[in-house]
N, C-alpha and C. Protein backbone atom coordinates (compact mmCIF):
# COMPACT_ATOMS: atom_id res chain seq x y z
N UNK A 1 16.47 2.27 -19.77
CA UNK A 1 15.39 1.59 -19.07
C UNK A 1 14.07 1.86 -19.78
N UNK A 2 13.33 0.77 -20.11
CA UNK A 2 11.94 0.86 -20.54
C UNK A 2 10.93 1.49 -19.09
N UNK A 3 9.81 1.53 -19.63
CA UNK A 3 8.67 1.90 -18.90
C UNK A 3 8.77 1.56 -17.60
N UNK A 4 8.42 -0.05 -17.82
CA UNK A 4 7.80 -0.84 -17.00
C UNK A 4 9.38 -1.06 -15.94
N UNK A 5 10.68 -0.82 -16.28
CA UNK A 5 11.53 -1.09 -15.36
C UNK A 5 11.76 0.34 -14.27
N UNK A 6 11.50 1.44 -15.03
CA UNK A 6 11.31 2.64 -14.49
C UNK A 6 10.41 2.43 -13.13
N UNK A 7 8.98 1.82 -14.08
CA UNK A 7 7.96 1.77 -12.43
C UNK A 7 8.70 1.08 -12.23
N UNK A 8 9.07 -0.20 -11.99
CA UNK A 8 9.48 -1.00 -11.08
C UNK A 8 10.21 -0.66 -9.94
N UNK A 9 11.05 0.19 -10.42
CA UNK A 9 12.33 0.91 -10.07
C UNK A 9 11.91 1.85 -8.82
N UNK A 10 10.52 2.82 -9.46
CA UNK A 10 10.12 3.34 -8.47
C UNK A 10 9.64 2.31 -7.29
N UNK A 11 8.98 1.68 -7.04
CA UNK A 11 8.26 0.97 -6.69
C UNK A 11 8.71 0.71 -5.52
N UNK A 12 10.15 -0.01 -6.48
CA UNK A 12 11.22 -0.21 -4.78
C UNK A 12 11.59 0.76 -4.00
N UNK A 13 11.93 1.88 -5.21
CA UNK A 13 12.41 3.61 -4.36
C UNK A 13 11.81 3.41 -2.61
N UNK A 14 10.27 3.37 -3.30
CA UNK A 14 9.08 3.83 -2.22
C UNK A 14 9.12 2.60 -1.52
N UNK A 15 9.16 1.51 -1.83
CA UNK A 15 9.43 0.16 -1.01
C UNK A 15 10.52 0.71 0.14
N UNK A 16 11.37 0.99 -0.19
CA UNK A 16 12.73 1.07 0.82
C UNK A 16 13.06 -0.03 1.82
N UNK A 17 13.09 0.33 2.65
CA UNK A 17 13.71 -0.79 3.81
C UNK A 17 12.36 -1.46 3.99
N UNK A 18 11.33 -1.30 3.93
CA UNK A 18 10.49 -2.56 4.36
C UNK A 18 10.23 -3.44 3.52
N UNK A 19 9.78 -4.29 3.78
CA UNK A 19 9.70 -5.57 3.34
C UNK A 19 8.65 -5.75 2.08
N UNK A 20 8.67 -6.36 1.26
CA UNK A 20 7.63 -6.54 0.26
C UNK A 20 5.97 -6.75 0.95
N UNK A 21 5.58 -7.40 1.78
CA UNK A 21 4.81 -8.13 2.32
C UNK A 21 4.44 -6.55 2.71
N UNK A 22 4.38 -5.37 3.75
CA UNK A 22 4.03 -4.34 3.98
C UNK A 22 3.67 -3.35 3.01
N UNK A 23 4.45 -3.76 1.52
CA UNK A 23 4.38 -2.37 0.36
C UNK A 23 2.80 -3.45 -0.76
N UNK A 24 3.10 -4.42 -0.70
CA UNK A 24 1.72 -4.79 -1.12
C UNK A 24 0.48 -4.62 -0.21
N UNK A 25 0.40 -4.51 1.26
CA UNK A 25 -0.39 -4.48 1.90
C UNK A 25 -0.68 -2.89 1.66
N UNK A 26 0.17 -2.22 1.46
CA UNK A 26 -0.07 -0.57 1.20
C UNK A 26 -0.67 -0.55 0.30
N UNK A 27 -0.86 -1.11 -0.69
CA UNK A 27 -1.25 -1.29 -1.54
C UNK A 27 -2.50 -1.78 -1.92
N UNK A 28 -2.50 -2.55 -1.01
CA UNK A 28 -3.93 -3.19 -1.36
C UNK A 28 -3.82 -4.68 -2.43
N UNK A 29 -3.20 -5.22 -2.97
CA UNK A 29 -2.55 -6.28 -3.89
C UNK A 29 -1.65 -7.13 -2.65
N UNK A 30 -2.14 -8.44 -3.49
CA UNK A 30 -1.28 -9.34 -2.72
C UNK A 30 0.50 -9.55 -3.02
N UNK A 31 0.75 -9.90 -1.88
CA UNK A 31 2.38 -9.99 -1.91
C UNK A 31 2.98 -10.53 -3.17
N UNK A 32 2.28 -11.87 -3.61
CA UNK A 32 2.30 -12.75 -4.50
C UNK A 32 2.24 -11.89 -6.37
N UNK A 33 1.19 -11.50 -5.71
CA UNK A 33 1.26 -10.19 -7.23
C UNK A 33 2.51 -9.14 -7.31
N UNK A 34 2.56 -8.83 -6.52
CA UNK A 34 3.38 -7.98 -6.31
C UNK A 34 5.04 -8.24 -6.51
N UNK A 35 5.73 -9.76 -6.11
CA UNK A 35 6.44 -10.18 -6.24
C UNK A 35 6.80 -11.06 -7.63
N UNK A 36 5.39 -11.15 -8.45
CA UNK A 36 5.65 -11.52 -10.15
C UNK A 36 5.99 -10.53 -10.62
N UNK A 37 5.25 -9.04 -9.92
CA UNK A 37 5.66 -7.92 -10.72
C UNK A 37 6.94 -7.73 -10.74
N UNK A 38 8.01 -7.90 -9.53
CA UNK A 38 9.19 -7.69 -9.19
C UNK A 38 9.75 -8.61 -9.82
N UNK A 39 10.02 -9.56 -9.82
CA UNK A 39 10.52 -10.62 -10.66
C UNK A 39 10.66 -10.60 -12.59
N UNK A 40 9.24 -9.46 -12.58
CA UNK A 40 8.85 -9.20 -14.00
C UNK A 40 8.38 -10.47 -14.77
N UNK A 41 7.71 -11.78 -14.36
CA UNK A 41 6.71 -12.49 -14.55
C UNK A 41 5.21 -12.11 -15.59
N UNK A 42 4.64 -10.96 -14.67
CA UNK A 42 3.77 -10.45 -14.73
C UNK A 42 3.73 -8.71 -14.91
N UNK A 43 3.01 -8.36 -16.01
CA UNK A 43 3.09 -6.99 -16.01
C UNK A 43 1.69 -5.99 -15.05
N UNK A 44 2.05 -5.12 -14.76
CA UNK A 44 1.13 -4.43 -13.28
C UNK A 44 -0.32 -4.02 -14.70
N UNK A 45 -0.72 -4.33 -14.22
CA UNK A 45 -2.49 -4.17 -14.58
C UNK A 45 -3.14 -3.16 -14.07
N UNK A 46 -4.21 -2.85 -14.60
CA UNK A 46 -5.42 -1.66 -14.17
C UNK A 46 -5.35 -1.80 -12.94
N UNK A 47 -5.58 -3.06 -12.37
CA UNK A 47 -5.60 -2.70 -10.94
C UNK A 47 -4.44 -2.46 -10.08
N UNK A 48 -3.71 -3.21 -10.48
CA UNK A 48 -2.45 -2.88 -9.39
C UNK A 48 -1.82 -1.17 -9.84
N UNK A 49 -2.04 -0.68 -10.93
CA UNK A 49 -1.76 0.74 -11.50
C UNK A 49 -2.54 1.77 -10.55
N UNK A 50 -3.61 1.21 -10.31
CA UNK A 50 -4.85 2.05 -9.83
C UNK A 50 -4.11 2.23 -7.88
N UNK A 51 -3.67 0.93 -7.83
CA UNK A 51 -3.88 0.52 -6.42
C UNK A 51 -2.39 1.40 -5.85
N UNK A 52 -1.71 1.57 -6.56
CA UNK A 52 0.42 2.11 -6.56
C UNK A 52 -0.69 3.88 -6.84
N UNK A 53 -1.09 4.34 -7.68
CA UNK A 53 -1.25 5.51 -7.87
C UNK A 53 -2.29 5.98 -6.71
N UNK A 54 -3.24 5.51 -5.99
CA UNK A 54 -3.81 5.88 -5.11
C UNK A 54 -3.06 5.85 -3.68
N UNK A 55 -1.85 4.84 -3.45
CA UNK A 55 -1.35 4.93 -2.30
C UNK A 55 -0.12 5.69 -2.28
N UNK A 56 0.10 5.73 -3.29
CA UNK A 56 1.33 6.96 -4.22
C UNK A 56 1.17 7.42 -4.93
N UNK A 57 0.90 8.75 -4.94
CA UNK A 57 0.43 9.30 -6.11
C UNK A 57 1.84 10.16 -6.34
N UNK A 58 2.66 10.07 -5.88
CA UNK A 58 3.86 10.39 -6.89
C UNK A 58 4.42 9.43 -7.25
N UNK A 59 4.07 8.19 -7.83
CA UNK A 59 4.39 7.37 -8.89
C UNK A 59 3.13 7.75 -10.72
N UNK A 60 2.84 8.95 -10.23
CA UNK A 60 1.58 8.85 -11.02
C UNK A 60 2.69 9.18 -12.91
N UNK A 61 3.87 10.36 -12.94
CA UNK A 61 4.34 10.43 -13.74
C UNK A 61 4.96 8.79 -14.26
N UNK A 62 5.43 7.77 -13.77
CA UNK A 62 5.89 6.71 -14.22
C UNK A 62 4.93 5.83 -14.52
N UNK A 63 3.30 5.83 -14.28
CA UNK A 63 2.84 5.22 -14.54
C UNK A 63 1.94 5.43 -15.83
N UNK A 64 2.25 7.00 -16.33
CA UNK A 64 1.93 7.60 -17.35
C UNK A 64 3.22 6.86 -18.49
N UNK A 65 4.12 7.17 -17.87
CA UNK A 65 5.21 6.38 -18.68
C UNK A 65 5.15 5.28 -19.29
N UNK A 66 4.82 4.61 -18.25
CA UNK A 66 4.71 3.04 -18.98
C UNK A 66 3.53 2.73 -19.45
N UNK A 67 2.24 3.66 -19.12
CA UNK A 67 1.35 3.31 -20.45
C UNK A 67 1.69 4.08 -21.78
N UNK A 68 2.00 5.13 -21.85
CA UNK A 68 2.58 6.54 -23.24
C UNK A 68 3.60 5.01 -23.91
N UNK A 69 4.81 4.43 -23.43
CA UNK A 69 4.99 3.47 -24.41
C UNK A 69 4.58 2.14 -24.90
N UNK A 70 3.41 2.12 -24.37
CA UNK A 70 2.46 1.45 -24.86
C UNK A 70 2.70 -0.27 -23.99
N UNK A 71 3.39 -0.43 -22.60
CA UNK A 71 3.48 -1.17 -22.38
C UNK A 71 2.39 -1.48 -21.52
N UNK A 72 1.45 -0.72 -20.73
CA UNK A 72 0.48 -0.42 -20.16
C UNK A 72 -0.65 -0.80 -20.65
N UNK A 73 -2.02 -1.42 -20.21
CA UNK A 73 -2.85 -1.10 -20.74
C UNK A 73 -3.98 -0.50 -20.80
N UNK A 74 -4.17 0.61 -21.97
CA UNK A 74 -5.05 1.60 -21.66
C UNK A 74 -6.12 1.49 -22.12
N UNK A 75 -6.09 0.33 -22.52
CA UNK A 75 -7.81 0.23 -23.53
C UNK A 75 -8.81 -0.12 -22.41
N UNK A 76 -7.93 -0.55 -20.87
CA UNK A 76 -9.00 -0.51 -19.85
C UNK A 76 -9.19 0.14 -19.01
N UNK A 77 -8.21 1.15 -19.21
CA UNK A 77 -8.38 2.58 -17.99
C UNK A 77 -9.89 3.03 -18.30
N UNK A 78 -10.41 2.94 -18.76
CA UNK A 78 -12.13 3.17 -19.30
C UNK A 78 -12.84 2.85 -18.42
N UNK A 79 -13.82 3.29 -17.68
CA UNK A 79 -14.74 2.62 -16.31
C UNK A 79 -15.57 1.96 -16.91
């Protein structure tokens, strides 16, 4: 598994039985985002990284992950 399937992976871990629509609202990101991410459409961005590590911060090692292989992007973790 690459990076980005790892988070994903977590994502759902912490998702569990509820519904997508509740784990984006945890989140703070819309369902819609959230469900390209799942689909893998769309790769999770500064913000949605920001938004998963503040409402989970034990996703924080996988999200180190998937920027360290460079699938992440870090040229905007920069304020």
């Amino acid at each position: 598994m690459n990076g980005r399937e790892e988070l994903i992976s977590a994502m759902k871990r912490i998702q569990g039985k509820r519904n997508a629509a509740d784990m984006a609202a945890s989140m703070g990101v819309t369902l819609t985002m959230l469900n390209y991410i799942y689909a893998g459409s769309r790769k999770p961005g500064v913000r949605v990284l920001r938004a998963l590590l503040r409402a989970y911060p034990e996703t924080e090692s996988y999200i180190l992950d998937y920027i360290r292989h460079g699938e992440g992007p870090p040229s905007q973790w920069a304020p």
